[in-house]
C-alpha atoms as a PDB file:
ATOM      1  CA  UNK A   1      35.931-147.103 -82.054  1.00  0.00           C
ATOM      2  CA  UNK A   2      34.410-144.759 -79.477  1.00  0.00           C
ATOM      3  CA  UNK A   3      35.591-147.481 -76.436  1.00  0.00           C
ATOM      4  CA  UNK A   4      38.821-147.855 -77.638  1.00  0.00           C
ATOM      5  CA  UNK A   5      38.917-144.170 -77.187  1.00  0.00           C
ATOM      6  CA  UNK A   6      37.452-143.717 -74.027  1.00  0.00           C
ATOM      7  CA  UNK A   7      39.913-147.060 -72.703  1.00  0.00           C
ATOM      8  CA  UNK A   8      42.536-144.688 -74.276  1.00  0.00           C
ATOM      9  CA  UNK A   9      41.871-141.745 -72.151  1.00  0.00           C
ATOM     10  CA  UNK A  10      41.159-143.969 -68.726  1.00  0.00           C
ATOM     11  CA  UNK A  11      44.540-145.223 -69.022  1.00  0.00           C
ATOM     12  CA  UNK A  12      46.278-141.695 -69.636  1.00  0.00           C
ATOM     13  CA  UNK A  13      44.764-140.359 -66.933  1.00  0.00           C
ATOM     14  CA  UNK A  14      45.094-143.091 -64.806  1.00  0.00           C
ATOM     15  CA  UNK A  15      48.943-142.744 -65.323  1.00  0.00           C
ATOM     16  CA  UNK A  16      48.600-139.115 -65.092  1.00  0.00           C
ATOM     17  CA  UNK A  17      47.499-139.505 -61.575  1.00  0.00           C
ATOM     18  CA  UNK A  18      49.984-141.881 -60.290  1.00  0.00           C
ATOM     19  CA  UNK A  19      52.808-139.736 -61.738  1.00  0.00           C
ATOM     20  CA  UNK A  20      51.064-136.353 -59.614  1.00  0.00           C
ATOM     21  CA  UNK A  21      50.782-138.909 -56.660  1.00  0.00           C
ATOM     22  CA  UNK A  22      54.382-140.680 -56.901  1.00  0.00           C
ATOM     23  CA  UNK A  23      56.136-136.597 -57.391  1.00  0.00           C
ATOM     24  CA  UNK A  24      54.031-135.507 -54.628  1.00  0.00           C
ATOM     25  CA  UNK A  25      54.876-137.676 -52.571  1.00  0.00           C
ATOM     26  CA  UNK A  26      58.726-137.674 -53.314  1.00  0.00           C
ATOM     27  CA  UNK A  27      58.418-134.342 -52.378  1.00  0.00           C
ATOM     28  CA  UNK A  28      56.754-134.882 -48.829  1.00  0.00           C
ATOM     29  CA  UNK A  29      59.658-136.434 -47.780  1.00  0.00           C
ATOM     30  CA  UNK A  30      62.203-134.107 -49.226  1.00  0.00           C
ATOM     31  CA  UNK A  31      61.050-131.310 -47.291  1.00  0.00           C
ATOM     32  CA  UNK A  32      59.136-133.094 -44.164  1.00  0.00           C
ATOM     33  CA  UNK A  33      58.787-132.738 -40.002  1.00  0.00           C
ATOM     34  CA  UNK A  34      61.044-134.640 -38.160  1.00  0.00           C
ATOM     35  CA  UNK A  35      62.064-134.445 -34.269  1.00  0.00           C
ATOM     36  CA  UNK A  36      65.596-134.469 -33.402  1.00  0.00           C
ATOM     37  CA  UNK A  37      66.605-135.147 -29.519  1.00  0.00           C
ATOM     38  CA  UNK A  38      69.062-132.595 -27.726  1.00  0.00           C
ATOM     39  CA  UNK A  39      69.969-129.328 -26.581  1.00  0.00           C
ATOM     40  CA  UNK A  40      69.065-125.720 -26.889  1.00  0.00           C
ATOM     41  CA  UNK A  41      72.153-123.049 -26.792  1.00  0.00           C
ATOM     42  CA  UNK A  42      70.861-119.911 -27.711  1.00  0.00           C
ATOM     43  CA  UNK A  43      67.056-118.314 -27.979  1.00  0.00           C
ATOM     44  CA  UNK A  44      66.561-114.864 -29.620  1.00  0.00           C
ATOM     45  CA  UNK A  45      64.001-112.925 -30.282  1.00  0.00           C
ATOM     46  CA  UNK A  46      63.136-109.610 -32.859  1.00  0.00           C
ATOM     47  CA  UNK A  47      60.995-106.618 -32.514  1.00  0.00           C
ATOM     48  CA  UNK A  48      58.707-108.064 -35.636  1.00  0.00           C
ATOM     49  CA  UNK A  49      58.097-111.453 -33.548  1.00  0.00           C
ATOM     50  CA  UNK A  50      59.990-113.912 -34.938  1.00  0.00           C
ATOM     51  CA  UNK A  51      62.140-116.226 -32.665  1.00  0.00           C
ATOM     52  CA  UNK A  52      65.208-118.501 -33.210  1.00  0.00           C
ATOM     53  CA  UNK A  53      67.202-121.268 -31.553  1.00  0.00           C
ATOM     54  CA  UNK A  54      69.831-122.764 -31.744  1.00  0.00           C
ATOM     55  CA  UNK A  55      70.272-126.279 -31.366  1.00  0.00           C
ATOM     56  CA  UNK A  56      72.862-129.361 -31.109  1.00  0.00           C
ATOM     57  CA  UNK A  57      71.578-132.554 -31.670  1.00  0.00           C
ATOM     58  CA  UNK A  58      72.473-135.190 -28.879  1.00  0.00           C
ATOM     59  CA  UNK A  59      73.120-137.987 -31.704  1.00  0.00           C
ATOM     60  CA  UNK A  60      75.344-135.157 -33.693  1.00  0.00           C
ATOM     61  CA  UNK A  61      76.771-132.959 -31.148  1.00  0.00           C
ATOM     62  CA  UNK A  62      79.397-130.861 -33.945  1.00  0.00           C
ATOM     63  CA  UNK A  63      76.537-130.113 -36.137  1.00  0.00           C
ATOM     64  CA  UNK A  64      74.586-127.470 -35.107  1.00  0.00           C
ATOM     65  CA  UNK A  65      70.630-126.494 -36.452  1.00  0.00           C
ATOM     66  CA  UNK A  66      68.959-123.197 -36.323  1.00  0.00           C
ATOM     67  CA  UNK A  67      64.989-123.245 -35.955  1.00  0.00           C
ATOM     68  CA  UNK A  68      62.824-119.963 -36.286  1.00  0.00           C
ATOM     69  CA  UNK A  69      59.033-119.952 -35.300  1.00  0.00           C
ATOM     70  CA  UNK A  70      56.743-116.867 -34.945  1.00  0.00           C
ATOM     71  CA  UNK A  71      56.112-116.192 -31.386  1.00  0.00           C
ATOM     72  CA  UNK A  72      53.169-113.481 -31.550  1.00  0.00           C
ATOM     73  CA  UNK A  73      51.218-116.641 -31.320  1.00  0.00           C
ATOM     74  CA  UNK A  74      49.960-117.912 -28.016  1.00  0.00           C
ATOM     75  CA  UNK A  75      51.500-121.679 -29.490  1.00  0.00           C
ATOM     76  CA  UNK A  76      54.311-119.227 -30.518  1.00  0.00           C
ATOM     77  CA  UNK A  77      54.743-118.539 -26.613  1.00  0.00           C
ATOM     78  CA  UNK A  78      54.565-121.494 -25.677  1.00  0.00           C
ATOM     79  CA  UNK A  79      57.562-122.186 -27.722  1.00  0.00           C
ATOM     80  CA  UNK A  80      58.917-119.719 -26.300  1.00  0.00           C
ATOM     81  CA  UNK A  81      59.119-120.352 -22.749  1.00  0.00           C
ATOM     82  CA  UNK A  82      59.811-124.227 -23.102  1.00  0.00           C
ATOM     83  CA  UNK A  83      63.043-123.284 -25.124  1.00  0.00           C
ATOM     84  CA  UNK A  84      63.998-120.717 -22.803  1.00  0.00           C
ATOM     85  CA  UNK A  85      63.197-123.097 -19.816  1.00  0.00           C
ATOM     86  CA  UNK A  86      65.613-125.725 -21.659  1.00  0.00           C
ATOM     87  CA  UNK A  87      68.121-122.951 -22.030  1.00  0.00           C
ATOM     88  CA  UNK A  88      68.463-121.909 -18.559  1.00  0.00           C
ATOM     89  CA  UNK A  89      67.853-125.903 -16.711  1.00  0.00           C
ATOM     90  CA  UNK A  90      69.970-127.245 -19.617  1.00  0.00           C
ATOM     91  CA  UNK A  91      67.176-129.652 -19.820  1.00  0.00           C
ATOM     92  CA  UNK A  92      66.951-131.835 -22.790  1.00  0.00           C
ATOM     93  CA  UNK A  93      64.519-131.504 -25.632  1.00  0.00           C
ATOM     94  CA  UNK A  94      62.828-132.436 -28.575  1.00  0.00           C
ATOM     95  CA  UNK A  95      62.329-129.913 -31.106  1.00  0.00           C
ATOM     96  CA  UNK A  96      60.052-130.920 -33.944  1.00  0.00           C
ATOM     97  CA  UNK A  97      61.007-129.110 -37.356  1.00  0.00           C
ATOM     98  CA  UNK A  98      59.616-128.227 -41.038  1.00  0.00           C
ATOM     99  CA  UNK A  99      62.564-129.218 -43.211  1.00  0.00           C
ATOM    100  CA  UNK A 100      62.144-126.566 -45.634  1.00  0.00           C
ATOM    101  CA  UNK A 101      65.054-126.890 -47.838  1.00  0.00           C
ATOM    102  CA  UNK A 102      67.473-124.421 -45.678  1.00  0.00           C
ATOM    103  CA  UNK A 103      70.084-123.973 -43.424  1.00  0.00           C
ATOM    104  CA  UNK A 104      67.229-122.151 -40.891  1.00  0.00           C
ATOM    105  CA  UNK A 105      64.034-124.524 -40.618  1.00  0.00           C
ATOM    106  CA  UNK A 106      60.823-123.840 -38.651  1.00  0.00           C
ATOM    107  CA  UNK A 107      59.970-124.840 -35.566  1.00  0.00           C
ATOM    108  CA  UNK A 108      56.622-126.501 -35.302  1.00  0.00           C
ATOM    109  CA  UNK A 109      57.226-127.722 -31.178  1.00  0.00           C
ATOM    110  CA  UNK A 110      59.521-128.517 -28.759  1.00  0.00           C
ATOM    111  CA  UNK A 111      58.961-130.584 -25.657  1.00  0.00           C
ATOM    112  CA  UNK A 112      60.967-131.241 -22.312  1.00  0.00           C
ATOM    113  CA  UNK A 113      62.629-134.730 -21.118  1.00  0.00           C
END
């Protein structure tokens, strides 16, 4: 009786930790990084350190993203300058982003073509 029991439990849990693994990971790629190709428009900055762009996407050109980052970092600066280089050459990029879930998503890195 005690086995039966035990097989019992091993099989709960064993489904317990495929569901956990098969939500978790439905979630990862609701909200995960992706890299979009195109160009920068507009870089701000506040008094508190945070930093925004704006970007158009070369594949989507009407549709317009907004990215923030936190640029009291030195990888925050670096950020920094390579969008505002992009903004004044007009250089392409790629901006790498944290789809968080809204309309402003986080920049994790942006590099020149």
């Amino acid at each position: 009786m005690m086995k039966i029991i035990m097989k019992i439990k091993q099989k709960i849990l064993l489904f317990l930790s495929i569901f956990v693994l098969m939500v978790g990971t439905a979630f990862a790629e609701l909200y995960g990084e992706y890299a979009e190709t195109g160009f920068i428009k507009l870089v701000t900055t506040t008094d508190e350190g945070l930093c925004r762009l704006l970007f158009i996407s070369k594949l989507h050109p009407d549709n317009q993203s907004s990215g923030d980052w936190w640029c009291g970092t030195s990888s925050g600066k670096n950020i920094l300058d390579l969008a505002k280089t992009a903004l004044i050459q007009e250089r392409r990029v790629i901006v790498v982003f944290r789809d968080n879930g809204k309309k402003v998503k986080q920049v994790l890195g942006i590099s020149l073509q």
